[in-house]
Protein backbone atom coordinates (compact mmCIF):
# COMPACT_ATOMS: atom_id res chain seq x y z
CA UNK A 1 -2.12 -34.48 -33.23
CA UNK A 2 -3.68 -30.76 -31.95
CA UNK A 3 -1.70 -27.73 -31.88
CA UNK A 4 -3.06 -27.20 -28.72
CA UNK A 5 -1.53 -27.85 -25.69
CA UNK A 6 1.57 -28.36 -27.62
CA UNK A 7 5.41 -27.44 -27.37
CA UNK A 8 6.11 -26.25 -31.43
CA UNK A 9 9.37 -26.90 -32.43
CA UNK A 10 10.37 -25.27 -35.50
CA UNK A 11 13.40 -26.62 -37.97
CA UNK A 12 14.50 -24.76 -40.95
CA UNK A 13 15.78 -26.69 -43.91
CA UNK A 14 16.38 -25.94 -47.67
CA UNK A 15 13.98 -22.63 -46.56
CA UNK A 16 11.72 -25.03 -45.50
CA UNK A 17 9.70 -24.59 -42.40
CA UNK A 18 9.17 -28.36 -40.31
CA UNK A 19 6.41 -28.27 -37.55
CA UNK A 20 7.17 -31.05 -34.83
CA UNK A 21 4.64 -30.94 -32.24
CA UNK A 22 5.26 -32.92 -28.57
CA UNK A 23 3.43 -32.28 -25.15
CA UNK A 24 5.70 -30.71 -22.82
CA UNK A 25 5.85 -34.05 -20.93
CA UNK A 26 6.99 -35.79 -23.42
CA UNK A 27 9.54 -33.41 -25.16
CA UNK A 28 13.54 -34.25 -25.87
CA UNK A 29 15.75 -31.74 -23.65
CA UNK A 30 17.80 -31.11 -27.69
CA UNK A 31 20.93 -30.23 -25.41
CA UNK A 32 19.68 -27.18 -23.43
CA UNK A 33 18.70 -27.26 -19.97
CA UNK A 34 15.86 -25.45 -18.51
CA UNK A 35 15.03 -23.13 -15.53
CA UNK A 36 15.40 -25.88 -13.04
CA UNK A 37 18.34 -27.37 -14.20
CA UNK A 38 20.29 -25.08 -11.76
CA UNK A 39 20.13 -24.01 -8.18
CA UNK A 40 19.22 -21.94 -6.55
CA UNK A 41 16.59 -21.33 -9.28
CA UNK A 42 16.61 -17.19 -10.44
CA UNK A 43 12.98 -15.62 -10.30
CA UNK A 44 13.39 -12.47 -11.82
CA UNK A 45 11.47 -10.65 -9.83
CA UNK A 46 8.75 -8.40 -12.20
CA UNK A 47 11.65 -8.51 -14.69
CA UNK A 48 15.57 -7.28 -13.83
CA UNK A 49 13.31 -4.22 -11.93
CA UNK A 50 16.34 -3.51 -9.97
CA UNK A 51 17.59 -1.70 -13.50
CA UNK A 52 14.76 -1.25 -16.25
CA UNK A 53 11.22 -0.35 -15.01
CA UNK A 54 9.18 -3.10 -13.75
CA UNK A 55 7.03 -5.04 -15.97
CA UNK A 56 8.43 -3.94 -19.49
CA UNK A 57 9.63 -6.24 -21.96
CA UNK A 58 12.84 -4.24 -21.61
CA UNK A 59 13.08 -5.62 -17.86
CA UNK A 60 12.31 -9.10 -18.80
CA UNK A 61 14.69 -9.10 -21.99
CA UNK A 62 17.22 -8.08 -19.72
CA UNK A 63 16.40 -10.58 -16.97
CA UNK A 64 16.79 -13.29 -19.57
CA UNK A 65 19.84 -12.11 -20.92
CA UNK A 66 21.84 -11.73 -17.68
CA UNK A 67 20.73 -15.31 -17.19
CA UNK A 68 17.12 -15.38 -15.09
CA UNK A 69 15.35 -18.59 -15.10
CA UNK A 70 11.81 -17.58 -14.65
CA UNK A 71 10.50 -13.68 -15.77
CA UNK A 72 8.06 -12.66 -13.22
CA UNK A 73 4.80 -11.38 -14.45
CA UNK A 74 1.52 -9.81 -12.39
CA UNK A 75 -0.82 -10.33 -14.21
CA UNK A 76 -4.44 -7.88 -13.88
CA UNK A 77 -7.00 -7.46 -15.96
CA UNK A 78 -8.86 -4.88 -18.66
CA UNK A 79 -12.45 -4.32 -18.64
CA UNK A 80 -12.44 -6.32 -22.10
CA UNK A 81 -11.03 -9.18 -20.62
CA UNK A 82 -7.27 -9.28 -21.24
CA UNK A 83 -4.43 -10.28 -19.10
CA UNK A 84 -1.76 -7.77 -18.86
CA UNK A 85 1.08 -7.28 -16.42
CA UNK A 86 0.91 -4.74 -14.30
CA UNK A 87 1.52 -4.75 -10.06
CA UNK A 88 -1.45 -3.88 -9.15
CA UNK A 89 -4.67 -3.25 -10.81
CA UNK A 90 -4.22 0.79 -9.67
CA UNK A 91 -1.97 2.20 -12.45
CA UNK A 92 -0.97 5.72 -11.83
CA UNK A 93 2.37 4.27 -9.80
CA UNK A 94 3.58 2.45 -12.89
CA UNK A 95 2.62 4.44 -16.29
CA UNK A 96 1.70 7.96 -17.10
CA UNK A 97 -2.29 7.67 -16.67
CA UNK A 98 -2.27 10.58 -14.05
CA UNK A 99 -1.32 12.95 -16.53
CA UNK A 100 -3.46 12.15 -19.20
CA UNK A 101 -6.51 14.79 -19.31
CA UNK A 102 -8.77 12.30 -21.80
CA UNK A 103 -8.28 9.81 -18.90
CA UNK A 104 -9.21 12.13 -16.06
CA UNK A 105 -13.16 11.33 -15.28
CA UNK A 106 -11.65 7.46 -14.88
CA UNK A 107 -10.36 8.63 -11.86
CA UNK A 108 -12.35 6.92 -8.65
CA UNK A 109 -12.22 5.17 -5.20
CA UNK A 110 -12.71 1.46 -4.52
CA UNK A 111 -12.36 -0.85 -1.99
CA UNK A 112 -9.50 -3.68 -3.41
CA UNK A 113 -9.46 -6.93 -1.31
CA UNK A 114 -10.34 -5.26 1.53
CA UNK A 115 -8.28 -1.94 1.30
CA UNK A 116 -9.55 1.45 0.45
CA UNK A 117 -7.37 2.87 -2.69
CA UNK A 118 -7.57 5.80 -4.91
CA UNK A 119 -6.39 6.05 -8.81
CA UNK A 120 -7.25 4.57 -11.82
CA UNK A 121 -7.55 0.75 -12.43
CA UNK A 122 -7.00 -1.19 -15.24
CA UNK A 123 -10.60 -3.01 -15.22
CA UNK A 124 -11.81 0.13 -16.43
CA UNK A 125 -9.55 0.67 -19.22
CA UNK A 126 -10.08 -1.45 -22.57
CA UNK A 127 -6.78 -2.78 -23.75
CA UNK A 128 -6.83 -0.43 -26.94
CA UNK A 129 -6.82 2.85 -23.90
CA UNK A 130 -3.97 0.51 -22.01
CA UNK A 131 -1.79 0.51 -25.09
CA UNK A 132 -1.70 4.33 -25.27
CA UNK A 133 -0.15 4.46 -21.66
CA UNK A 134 3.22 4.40 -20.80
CA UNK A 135 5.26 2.56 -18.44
CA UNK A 136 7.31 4.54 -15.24
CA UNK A 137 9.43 3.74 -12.67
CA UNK A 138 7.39 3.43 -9.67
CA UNK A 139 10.24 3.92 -7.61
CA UNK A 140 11.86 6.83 -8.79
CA UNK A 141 14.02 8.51 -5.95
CA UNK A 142 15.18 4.95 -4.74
CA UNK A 143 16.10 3.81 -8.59
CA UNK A 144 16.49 7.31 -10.56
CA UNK A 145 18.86 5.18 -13.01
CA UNK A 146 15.11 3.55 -14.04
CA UNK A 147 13.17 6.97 -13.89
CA UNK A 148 15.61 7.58 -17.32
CA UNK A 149 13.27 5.27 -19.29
CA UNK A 150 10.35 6.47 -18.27
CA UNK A 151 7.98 6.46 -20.90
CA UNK A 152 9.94 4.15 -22.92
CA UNK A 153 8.01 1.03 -22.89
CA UNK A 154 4.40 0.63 -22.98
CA UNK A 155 2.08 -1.89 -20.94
CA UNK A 156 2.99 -5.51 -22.28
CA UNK A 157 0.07 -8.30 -22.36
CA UNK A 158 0.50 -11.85 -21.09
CA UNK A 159 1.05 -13.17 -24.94
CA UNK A 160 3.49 -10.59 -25.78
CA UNK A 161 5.35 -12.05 -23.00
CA UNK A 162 4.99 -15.52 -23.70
CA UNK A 163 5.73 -14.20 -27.38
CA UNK A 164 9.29 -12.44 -26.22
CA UNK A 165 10.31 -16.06 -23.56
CA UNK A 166 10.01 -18.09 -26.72
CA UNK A 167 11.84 -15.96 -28.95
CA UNK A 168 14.73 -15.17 -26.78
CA UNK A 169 14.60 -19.10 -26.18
CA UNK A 170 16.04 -19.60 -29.19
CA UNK A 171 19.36 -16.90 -28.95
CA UNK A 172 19.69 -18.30 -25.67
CA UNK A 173 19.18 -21.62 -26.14
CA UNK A 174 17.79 -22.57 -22.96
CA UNK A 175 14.32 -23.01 -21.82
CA UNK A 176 13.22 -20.09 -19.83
CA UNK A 177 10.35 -20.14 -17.33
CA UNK A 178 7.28 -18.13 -17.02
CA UNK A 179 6.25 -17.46 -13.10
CA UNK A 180 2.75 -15.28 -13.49
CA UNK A 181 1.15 -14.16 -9.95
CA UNK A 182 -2.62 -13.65 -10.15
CA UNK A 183 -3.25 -10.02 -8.33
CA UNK A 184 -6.50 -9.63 -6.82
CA UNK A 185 -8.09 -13.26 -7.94
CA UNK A 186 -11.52 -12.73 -5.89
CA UNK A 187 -11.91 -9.41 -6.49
CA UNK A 188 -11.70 -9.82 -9.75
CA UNK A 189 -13.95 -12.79 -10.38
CA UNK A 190 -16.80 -10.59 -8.34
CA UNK A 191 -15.79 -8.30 -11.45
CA UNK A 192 -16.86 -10.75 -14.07
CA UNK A 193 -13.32 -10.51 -15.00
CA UNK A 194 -11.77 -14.09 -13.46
CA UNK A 195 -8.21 -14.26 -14.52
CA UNK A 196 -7.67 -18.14 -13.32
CA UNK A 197 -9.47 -19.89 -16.67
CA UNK A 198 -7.87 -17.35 -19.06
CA UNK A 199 -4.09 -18.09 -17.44
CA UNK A 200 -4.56 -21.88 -18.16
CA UNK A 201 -6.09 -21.00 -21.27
CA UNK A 202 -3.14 -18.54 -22.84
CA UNK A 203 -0.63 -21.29 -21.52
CA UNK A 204 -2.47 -24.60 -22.51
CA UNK A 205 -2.86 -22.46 -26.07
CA UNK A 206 0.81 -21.76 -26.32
CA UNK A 207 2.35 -25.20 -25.29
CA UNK A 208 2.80 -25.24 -21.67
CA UNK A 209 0.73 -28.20 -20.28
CA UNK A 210 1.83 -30.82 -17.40
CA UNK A 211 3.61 -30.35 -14.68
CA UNK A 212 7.43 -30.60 -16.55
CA UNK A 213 6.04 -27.75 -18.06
CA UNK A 214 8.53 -24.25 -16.78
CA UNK A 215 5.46 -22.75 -15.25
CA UNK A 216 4.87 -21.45 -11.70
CA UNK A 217 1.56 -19.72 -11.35
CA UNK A 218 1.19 -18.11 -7.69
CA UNK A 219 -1.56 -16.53 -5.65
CA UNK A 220 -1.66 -14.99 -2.16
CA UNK A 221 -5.22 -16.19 -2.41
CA UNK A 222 -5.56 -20.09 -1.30
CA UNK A 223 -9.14 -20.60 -2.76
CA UNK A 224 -7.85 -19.55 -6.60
CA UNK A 225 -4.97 -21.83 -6.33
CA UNK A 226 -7.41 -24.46 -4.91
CA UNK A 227 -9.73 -24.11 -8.40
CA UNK A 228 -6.51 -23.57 -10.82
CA UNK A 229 -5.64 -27.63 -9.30
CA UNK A 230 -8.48 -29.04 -10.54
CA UNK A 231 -8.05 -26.99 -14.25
CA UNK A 232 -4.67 -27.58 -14.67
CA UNK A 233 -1.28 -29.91 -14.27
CA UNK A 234 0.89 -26.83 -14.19
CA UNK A 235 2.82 -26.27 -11.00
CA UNK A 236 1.21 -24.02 -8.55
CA UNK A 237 2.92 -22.17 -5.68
CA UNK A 238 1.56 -20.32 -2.96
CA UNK A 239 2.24 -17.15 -1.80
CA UNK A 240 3.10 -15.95 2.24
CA UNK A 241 2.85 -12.07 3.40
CA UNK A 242 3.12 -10.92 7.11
CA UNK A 243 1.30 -7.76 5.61
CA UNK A 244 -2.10 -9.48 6.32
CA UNK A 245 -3.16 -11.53 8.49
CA UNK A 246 -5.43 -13.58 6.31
CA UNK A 247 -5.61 -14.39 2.52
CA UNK A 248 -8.29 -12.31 1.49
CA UNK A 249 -10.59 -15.11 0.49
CA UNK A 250 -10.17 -16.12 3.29
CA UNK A 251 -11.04 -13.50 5.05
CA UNK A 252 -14.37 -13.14 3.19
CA UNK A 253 -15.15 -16.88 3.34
CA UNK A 254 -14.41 -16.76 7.21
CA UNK A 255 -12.79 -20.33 7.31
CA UNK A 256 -10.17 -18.49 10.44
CA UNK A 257 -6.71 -19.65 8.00
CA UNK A 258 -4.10 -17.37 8.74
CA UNK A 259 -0.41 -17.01 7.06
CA UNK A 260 0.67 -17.67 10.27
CA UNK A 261 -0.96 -21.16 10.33
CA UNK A 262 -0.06 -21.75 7.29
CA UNK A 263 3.48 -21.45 7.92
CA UNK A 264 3.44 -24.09 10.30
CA UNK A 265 4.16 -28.01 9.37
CA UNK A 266 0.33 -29.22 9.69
CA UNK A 267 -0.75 -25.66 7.66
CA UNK A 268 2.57 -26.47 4.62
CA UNK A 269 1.01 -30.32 4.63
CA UNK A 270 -1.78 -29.05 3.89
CA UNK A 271 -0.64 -26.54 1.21
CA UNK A 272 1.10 -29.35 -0.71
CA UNK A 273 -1.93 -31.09 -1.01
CA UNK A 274 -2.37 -28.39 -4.05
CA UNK A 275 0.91 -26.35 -4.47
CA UNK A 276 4.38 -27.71 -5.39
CA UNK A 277 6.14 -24.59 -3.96
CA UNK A 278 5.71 -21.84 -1.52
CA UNK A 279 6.99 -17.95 -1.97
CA UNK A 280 6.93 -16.66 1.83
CA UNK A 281 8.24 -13.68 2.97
CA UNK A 282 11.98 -13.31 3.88
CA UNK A 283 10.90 -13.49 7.72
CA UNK A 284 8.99 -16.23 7.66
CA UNK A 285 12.69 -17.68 6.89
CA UNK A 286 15.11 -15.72 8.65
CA UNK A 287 12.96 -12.92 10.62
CA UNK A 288 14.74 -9.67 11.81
CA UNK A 289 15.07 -7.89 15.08
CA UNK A 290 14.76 -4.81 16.31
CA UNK A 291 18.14 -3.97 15.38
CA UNK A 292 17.36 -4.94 11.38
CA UNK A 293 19.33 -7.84 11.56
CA UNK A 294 19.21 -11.19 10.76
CA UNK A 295 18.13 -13.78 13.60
CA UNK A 296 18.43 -17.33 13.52
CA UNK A 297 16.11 -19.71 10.97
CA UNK A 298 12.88 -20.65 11.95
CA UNK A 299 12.26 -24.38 10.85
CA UNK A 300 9.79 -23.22 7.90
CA UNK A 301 12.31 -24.62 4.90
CA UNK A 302 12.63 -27.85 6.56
CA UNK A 303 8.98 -28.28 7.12
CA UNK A 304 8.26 -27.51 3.49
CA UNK A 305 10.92 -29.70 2.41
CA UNK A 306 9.75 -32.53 4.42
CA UNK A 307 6.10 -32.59 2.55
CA UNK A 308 7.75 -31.92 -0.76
CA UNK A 309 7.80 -28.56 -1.63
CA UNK A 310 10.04 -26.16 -2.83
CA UNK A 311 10.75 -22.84 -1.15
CA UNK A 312 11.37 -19.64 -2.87
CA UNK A 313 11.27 -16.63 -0.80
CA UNK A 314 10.92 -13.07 -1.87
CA UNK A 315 12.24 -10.17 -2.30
CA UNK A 316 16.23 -9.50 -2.84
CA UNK A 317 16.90 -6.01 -3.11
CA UNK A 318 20.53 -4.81 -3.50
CA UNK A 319 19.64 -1.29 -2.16
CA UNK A 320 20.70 -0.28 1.91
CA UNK A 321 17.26 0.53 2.19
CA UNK A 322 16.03 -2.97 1.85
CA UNK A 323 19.13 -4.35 3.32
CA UNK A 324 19.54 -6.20 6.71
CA UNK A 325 21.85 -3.90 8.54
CA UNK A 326 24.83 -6.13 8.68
CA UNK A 327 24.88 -6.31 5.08
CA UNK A 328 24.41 -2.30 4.47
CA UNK A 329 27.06 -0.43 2.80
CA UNK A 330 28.26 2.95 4.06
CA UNK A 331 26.12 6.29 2.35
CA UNK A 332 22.88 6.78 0.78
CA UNK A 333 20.01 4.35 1.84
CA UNK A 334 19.52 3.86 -1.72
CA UNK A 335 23.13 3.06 -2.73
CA UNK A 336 23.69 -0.75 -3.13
CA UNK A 337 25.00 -2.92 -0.34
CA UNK A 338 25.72 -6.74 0.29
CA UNK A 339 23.05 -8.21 -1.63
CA UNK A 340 25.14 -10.89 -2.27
CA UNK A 341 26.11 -11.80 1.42
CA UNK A 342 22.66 -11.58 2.24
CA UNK A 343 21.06 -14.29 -0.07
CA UNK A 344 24.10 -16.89 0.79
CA UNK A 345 23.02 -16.46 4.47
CA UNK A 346 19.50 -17.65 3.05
CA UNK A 347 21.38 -20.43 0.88
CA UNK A 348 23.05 -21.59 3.65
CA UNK A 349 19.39 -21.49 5.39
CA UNK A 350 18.49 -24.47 2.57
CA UNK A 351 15.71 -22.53 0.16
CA UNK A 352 15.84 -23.96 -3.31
CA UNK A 353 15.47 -20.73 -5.53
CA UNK A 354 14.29 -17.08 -4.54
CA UNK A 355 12.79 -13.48 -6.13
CA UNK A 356 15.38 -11.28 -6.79
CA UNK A 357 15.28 -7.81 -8.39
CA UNK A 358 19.16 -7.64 -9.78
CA UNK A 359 19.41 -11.51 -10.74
CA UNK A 360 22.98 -10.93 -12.27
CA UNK A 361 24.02 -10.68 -8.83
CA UNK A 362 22.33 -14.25 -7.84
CA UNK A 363 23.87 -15.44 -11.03
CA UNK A 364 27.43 -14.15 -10.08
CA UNK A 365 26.42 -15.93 -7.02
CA UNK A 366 25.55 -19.18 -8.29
CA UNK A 367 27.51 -19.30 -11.21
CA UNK A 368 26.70 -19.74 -14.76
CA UNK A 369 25.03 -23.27 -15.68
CA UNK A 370 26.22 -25.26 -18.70
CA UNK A 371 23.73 -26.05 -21.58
């Protein structure tokens, strides 16, 4: 039987190392559950990012620890061709780039699905030059607790993530989820640099195949996810933003599909004729008004629910700042409020799992599942 493709399960006796290979569909549970044993289902959002800077193996050890289901990764890529997880490709928000003189002449302008941004980007940095950077806390006066580490962790890789899930598998003993978004998937593949075939790739290589397999991967792009069907079993979900109009691809293609008709129940039929789950945007779920609170539910969960797919909105933010006003505590803006009375308004509104950037607090929530 190949390696590849292949959970590894690895049993120690008398010293002795035992290989037992199984495809994912196929594998015994061995007593532990896995990240959608429980709901609502804990996406920690780029990591716990609500505590340790985002996108760090410390903010993903952490998330997994205080009990996360799925780590969130964006993934990007290097001009050599590696995935590595950053939120954008632009990098001088989330590690030290800006202040590195040898770096300096990388600086440059470019137009990134459709909006004009300045910086440096990681398709022009090898992935020896990314590994010399330093992660930051991109938000620093609305999480100065994070700014502390800055500098502590460097830029971690796809596989080093997949590497760190597995291992803390094993002190956890649960099966822990792997939710990747791809960032940029068209602008990239006019790059050279298409991130969809290597994703399948560095999961198919390490074990994750099938749809039982704890993978989301996610796209704000409709085209990518489209192609990603047709390469792979693993679950797909797509993505919903009321910060454009259009997917991107879209856009450029000129096919005329908005979010907006995508949100409706003829647009989420059609998304799960290739998705299993959606990620909107809070509103598209509850919206606000002008006040910042929450109105009523629009009738997007039950129209996803009724062609089968799951919904898991993002994100949950326990600052004021990001708060509904109802659920805003008294002082600074970036103090923490009533995250928690917040996301059981959206359990109560029927969503199956959601993004959340302090998933202890879902977990308090929720409660701890048993093995």
């Amino acid at each position: 039987m190949s390696v590849r493709g292949r959970i590894i399960l690895l049993f120690t006796v008398f010293n002795i190392v035992i290989v037992i290979v199984r495809p994912f569909d196929d594998v015994i549970k061995l007593g532990r559950r896995g990240p959608d044993d429980c709901k609502p289902v804990v996406v920690a959002h780029r990591g716990a990012s609500g505590y340790v800077p985002e996108h760090t193996l410390g903010a993903y050890a952490l998330a997994i620890t205080m009990g996360g289901d799925y780590v969130e990764p964006d993934l990007v890529m290097t001009s050599d061709g590696h995935l590595i997880s950053r939120h954008e490709n632009e990098l001088s928000h989330t590690c030290d780039v800006a202040t590195r003189l040898e770096f300096a002449d990388r600086y440059s302008t470019k137009n990134v699905s459709g909006r004009i941004v300045k910086g440096w980007f990681s398709e022009d940095f090898t992935l020896a030059e990314i590994k010399t950077l330093r992660a930051v806390e991109p938000l620093p006066l609305i999480r100065p607790g994070n700014a502390r580490l800055d500098k502590a962790y460097e830029i971690p890789t796809f596989q080093e993530i997949i590497d760190l899930v597995k291992a803390l598998e094993v002190s956890e003993n649960r099966t822990i989820g792997i939710y990747p978004e791809l960032k940029n998937g068209l602008y990239f593949q006019r790059l050279g640099l298409a991130m969809e075939e290597k994703v399948v790739e560095i999961f198919h290589k390490n074990g994750y195949i099938g749809k039982n397999a704890p993978v989301y991967i996610q796209s704000f792009e409709v085209s990518n996810l489209k192609k990603l069907k047709k390469m792979t079993n693993l679950r797909l979900l797509q993505l919903y933003t009321v910060s454009r109009n259009q997917p991107f691809d879209q856009a450029e293609l000129g096919t005329g599909l908005t979010y907006l008709k995508m949100a409706t129940a003829e647009g989420l039929a059609n998304v799960a004729e290739y998705a299993e789950a959606v990620g909107p945007e809070k509103s598209y779920i509850i919206p606000r008004n002008f006040l910042n609170n929450l109105g009523s539910p629009t009738r997007f969960v039950k129209n996803a629910h009724a062609v089968g797919l799951q919904v898991h909105p993002w994100t949950f933010r326990a600052e004021n700042v990001y708060l509904p006003k109802e659920f805003q505590s008294k002082g600074s803006l970036f103090g923490f409020g009533d995250l928690e009375g917040e996301i059981k308004v959206f359990l109560a509104a029927g969503i199956d799992g959601l993004f959340v950037d302090q998933p202890d607090i879902l977990i308090r929530i929720r409660g701890q599942c048993k093995n």
